[in-house]
C-alpha atoms as a PDB file:
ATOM      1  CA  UNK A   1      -3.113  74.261  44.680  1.00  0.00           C
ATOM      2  CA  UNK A   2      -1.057  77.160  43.114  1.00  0.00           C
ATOM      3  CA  UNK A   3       0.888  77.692  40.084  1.00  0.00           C
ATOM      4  CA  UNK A   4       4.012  79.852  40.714  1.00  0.00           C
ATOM      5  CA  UNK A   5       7.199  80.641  38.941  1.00  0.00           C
ATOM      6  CA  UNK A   6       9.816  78.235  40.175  1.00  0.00           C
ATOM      7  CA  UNK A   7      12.646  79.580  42.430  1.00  0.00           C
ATOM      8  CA  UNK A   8      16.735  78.260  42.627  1.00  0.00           C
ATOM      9  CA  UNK A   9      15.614  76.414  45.960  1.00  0.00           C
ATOM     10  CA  UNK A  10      12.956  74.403  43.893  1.00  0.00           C
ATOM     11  CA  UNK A  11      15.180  72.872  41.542  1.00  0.00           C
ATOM     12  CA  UNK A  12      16.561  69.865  44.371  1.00  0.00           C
ATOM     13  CA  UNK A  13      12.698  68.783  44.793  1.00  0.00           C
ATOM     14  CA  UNK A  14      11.928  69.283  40.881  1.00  0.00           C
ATOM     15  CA  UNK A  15      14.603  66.840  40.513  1.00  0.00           C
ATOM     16  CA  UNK A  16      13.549  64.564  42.808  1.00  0.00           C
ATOM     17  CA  UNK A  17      10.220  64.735  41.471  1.00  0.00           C
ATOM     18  CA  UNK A  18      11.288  64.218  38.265  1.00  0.00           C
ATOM     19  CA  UNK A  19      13.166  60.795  39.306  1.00  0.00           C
ATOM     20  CA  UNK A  20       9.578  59.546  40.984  1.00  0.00           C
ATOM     21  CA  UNK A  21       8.142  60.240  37.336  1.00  0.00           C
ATOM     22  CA  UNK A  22      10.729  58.813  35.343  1.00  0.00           C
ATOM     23  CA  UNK A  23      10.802  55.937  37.519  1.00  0.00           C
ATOM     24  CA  UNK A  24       7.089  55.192  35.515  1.00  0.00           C
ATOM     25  CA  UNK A  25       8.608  53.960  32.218  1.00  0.00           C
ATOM     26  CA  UNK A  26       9.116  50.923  33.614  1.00  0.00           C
ATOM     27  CA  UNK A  27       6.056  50.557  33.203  1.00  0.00           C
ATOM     28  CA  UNK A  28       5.534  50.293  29.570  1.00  0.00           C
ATOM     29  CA  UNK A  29       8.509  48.706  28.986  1.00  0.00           C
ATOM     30  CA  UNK A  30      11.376  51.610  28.994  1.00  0.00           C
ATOM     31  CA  UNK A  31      13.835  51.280  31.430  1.00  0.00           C
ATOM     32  CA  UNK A  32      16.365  53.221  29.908  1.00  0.00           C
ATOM     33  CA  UNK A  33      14.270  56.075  29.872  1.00  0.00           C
ATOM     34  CA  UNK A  34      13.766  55.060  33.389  1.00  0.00           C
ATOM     35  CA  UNK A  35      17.148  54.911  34.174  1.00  0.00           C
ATOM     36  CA  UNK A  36      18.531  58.086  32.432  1.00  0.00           C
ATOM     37  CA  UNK A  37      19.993  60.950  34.579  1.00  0.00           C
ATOM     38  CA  UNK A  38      17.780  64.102  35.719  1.00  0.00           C
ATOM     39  CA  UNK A  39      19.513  66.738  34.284  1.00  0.00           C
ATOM     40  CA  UNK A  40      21.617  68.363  37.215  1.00  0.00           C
ATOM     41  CA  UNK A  41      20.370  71.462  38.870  1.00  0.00           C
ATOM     42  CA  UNK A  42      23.427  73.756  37.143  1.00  0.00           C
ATOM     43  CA  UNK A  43      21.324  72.658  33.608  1.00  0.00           C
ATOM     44  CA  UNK A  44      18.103  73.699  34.817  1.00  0.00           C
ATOM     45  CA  UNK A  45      18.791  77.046  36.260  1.00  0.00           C
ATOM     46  CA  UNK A  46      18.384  78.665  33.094  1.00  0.00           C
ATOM     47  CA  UNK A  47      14.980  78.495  32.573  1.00  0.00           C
ATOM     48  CA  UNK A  48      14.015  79.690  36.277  1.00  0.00           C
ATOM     49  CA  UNK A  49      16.548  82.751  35.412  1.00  0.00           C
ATOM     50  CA  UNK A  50      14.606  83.166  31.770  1.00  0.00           C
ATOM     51  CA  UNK A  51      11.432  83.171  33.883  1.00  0.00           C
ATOM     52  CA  UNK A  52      10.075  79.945  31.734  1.00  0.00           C
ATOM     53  CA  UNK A  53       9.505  77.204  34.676  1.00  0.00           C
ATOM     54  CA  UNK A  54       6.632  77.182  37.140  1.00  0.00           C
ATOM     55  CA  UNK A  55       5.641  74.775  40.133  1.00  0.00           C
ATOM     56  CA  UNK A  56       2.485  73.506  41.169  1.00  0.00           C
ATOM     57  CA  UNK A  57       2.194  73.607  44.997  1.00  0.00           C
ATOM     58  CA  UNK A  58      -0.845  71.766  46.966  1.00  0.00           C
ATOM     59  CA  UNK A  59      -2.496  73.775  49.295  1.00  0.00           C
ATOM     60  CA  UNK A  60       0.509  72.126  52.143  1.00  0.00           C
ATOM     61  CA  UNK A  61       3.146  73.665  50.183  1.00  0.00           C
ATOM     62  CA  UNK A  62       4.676  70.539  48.785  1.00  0.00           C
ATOM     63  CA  UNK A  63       6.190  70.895  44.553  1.00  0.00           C
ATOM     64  CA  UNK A  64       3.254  68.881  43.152  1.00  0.00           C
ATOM     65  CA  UNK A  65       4.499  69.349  39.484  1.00  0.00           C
ATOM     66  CA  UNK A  66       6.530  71.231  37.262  1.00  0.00           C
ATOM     67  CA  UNK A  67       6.883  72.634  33.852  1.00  0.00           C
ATOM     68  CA  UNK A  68       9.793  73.842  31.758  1.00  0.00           C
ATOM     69  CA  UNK A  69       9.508  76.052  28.519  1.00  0.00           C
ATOM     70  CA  UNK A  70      11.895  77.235  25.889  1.00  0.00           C
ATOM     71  CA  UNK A  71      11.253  78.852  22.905  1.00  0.00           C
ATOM     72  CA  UNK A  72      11.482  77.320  19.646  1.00  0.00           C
ATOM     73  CA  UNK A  73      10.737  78.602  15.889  1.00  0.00           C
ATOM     74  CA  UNK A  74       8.632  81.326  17.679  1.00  0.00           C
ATOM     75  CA  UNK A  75       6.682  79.287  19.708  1.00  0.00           C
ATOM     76  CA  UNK A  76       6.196  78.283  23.721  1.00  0.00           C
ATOM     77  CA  UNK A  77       7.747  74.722  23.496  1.00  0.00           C
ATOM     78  CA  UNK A  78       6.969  72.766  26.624  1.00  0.00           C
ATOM     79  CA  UNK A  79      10.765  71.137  27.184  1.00  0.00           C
ATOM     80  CA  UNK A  80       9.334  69.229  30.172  1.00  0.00           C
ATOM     81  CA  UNK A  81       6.167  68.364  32.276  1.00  0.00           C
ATOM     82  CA  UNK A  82       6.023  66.000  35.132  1.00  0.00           C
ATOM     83  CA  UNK A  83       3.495  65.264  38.102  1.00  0.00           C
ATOM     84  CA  UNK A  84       4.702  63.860  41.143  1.00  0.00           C
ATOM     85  CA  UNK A  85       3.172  59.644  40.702  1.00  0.00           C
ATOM     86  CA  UNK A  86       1.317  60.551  43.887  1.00  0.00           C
ATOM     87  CA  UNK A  87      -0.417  63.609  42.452  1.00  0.00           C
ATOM     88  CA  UNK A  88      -1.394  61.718  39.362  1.00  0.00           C
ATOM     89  CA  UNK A  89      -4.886  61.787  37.869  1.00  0.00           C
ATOM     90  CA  UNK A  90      -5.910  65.457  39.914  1.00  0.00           C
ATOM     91  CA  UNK A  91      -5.356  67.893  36.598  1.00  0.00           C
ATOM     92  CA  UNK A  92      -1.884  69.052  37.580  1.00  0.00           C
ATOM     93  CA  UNK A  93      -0.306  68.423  34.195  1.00  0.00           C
ATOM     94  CA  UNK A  94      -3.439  70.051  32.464  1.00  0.00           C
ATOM     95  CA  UNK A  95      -3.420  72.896  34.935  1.00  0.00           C
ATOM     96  CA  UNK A  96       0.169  73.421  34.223  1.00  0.00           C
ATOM     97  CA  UNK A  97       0.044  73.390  30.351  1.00  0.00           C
ATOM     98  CA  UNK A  98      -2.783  75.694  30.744  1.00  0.00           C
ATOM     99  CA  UNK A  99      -0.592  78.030  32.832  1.00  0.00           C
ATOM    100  CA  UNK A 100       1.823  77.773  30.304  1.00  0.00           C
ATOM    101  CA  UNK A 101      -0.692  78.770  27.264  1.00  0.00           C
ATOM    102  CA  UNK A 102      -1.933  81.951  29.611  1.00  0.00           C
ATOM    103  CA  UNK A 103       2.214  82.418  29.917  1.00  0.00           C
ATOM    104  CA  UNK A 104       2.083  82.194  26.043  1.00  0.00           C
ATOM    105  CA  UNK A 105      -0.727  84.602  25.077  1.00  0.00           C
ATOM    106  CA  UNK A 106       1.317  87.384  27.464  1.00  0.00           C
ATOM    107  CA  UNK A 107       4.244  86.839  24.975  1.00  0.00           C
ATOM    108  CA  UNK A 108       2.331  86.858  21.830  1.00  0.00           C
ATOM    109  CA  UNK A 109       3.168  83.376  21.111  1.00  0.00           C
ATOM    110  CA  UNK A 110       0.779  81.964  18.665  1.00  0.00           C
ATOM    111  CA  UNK A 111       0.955  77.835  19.852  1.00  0.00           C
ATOM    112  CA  UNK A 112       2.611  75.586  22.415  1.00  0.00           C
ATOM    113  CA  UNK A 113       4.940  72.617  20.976  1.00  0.00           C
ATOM    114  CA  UNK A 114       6.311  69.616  22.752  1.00  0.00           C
ATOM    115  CA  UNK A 115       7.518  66.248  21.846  1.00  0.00           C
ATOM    116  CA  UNK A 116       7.082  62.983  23.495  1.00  0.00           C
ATOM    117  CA  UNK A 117       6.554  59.509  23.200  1.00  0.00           C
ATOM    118  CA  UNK A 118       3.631  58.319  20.297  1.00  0.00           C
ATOM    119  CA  UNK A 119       2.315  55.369  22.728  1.00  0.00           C
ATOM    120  CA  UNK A 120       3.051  56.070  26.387  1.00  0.00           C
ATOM    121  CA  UNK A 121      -0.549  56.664  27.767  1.00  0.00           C
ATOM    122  CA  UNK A 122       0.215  59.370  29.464  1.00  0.00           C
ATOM    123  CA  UNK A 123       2.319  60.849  26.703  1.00  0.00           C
ATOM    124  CA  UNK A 124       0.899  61.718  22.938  1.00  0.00           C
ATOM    125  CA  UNK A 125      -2.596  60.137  23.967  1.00  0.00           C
ATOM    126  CA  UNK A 126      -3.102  62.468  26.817  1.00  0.00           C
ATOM    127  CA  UNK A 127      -1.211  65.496  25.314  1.00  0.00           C
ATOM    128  CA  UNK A 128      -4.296  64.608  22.503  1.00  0.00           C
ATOM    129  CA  UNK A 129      -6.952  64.978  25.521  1.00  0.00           C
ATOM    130  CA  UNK A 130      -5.238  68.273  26.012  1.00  0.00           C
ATOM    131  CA  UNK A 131      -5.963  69.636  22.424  1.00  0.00           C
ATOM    132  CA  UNK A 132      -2.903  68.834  20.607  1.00  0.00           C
ATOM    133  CA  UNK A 133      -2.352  67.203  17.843  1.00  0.00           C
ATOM    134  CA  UNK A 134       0.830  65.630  15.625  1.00  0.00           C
ATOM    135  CA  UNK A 135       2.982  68.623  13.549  1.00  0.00           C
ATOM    136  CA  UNK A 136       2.567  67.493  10.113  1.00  0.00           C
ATOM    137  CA  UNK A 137       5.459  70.057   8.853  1.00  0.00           C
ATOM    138  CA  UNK A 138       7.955  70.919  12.056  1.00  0.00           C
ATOM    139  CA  UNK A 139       9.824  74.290  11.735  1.00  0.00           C
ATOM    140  CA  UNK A 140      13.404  74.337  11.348  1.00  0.00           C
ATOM    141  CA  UNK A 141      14.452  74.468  15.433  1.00  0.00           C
ATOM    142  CA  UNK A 142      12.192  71.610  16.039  1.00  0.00           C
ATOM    143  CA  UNK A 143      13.578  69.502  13.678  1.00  0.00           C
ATOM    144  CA  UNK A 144      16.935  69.953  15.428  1.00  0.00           C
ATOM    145  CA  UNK A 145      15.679  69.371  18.544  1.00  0.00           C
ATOM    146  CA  UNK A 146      14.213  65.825  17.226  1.00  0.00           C
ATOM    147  CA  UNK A 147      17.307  64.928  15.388  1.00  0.00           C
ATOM    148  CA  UNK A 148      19.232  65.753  18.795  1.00  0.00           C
ATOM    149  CA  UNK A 149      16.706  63.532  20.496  1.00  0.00           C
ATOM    150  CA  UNK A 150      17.190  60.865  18.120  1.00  0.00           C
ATOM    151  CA  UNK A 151      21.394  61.239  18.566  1.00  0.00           C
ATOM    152  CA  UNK A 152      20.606  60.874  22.150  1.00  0.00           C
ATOM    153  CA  UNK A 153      18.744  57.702  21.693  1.00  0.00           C
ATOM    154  CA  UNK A 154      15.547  57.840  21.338  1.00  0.00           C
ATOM    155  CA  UNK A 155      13.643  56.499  18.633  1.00  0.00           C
ATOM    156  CA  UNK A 156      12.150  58.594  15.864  1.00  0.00           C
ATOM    157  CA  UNK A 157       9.779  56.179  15.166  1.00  0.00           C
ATOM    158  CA  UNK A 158       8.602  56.104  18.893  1.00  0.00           C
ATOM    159  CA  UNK A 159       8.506  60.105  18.778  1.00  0.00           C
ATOM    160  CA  UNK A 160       5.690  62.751  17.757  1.00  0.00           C
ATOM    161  CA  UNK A 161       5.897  66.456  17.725  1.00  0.00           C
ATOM    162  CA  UNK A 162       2.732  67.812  18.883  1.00  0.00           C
ATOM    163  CA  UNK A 163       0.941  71.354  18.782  1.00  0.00           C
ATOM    164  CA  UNK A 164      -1.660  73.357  20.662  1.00  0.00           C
ATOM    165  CA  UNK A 165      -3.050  76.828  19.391  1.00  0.00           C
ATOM    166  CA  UNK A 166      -2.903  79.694  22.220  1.00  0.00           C
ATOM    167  CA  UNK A 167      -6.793  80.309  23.374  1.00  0.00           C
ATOM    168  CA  UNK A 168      -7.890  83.986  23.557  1.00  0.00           C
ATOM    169  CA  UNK A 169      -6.478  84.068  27.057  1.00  0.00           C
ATOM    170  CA  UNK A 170      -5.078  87.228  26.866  1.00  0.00           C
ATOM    171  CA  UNK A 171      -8.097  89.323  26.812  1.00  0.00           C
ATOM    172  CA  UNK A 172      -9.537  87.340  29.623  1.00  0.00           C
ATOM    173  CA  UNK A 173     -11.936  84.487  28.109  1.00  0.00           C
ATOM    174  CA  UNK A 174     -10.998  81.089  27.210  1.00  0.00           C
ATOM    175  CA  UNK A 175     -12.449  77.908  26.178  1.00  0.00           C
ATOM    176  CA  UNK A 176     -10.626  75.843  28.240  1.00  0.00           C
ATOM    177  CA  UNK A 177     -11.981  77.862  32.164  1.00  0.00           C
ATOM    178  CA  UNK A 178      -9.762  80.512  32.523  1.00  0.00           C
ATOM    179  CA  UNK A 179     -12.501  83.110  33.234  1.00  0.00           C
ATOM    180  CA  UNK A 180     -12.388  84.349  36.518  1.00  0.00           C
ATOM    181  CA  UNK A 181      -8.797  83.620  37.663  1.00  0.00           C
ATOM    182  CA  UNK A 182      -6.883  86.272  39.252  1.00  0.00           C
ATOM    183  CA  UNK A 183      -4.518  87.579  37.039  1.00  0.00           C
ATOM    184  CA  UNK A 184      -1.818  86.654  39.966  1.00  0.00           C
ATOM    185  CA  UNK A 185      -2.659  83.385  39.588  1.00  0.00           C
ATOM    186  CA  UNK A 186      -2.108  82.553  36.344  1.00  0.00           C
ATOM    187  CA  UNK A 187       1.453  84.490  35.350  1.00  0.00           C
END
């Protein structure tokens, strides 16, 4: 598998991958989450053009997994993750958040955010696995972001913001097995 920055041509399978992984709500009991729209491609371009979304490609070339990141109150906010259902339980999602917190320490930025789901398993419970854990005081942006959320539907009470500190990556050493990549690799 690779990590590279996502191209225009990625964006169809990205959102075809993203309708697989949606599709997985259903399984905890949230079909409109389910059901709701991938954002169109026209949405998504500009985070390929700000050079802030990456694929994960198996060794055969097929889009694995993708992540999306903005930046919000100074900060690497991961907009969206997703892992193709039949890619699931390999480390792509870690691999990619990872990728995003080597991403981060190149910029300077002190922490990755994200918000998701409290009790999805493979939401705030895994994101926990990862090394996050629940913003007890969200910055200004943030809190927009969640009250847009919420005017969109989603439940506040359903929601968590999360946080990760950025590792040492930048100088090469990490806690979390970045040694030893290729500097190609990882940005």
């Amino acid at each position: 598998m690779r990590i590279r920055a996502m191209q225009p041509a990625d964006l169809e399978p990205v959102r075809a991958l993203e309708d697989r992984a949606g599709a997985l709500f259903h399984q905890v009991g949230k079909p409109d989450i389910a059901a709701h729209p991938v954002p169109p491609a026209s949405e998504l371009i500009r985070y390929v053009h700000a050079g802030q979304a990456w694929v994960l490609e198996t060794s055969g070339g097929t889009v694995a997994g993708f992540v999306f990141v903005s930046l919000i109150d100074g900060l690497a906010h991961i907009e969206q993750v997703s892992i193709d259902p039949a890619y699931a339980g390999k480390r792509f999602g870690s691999a990619l958040i990872d990728h995003v917190e080597v991403w981060a320490a190149a910029c300077d930025l002190p922490a990755l955010t994200l918000t998701t789901f409290r009790e999805v398993p493979w939401n705030a419970p895994y994101y926990a696995r990862l090394g996050f854990s629940e913003i007890v005081q969200a910055g200004p942006e943030l809190t927009e972001l969640m009250s847009m959320e919420a005017e969109h539907g989603l439940d506040p009470a359903e929601r968590v913001a999360m946080i990760r500190a950025v590792d040492d990556v930048s100088r090469g050493t990490s806690s979390r097995g970045f040694d030893g990549f290729p500097p190609g690799d990882l940005l």
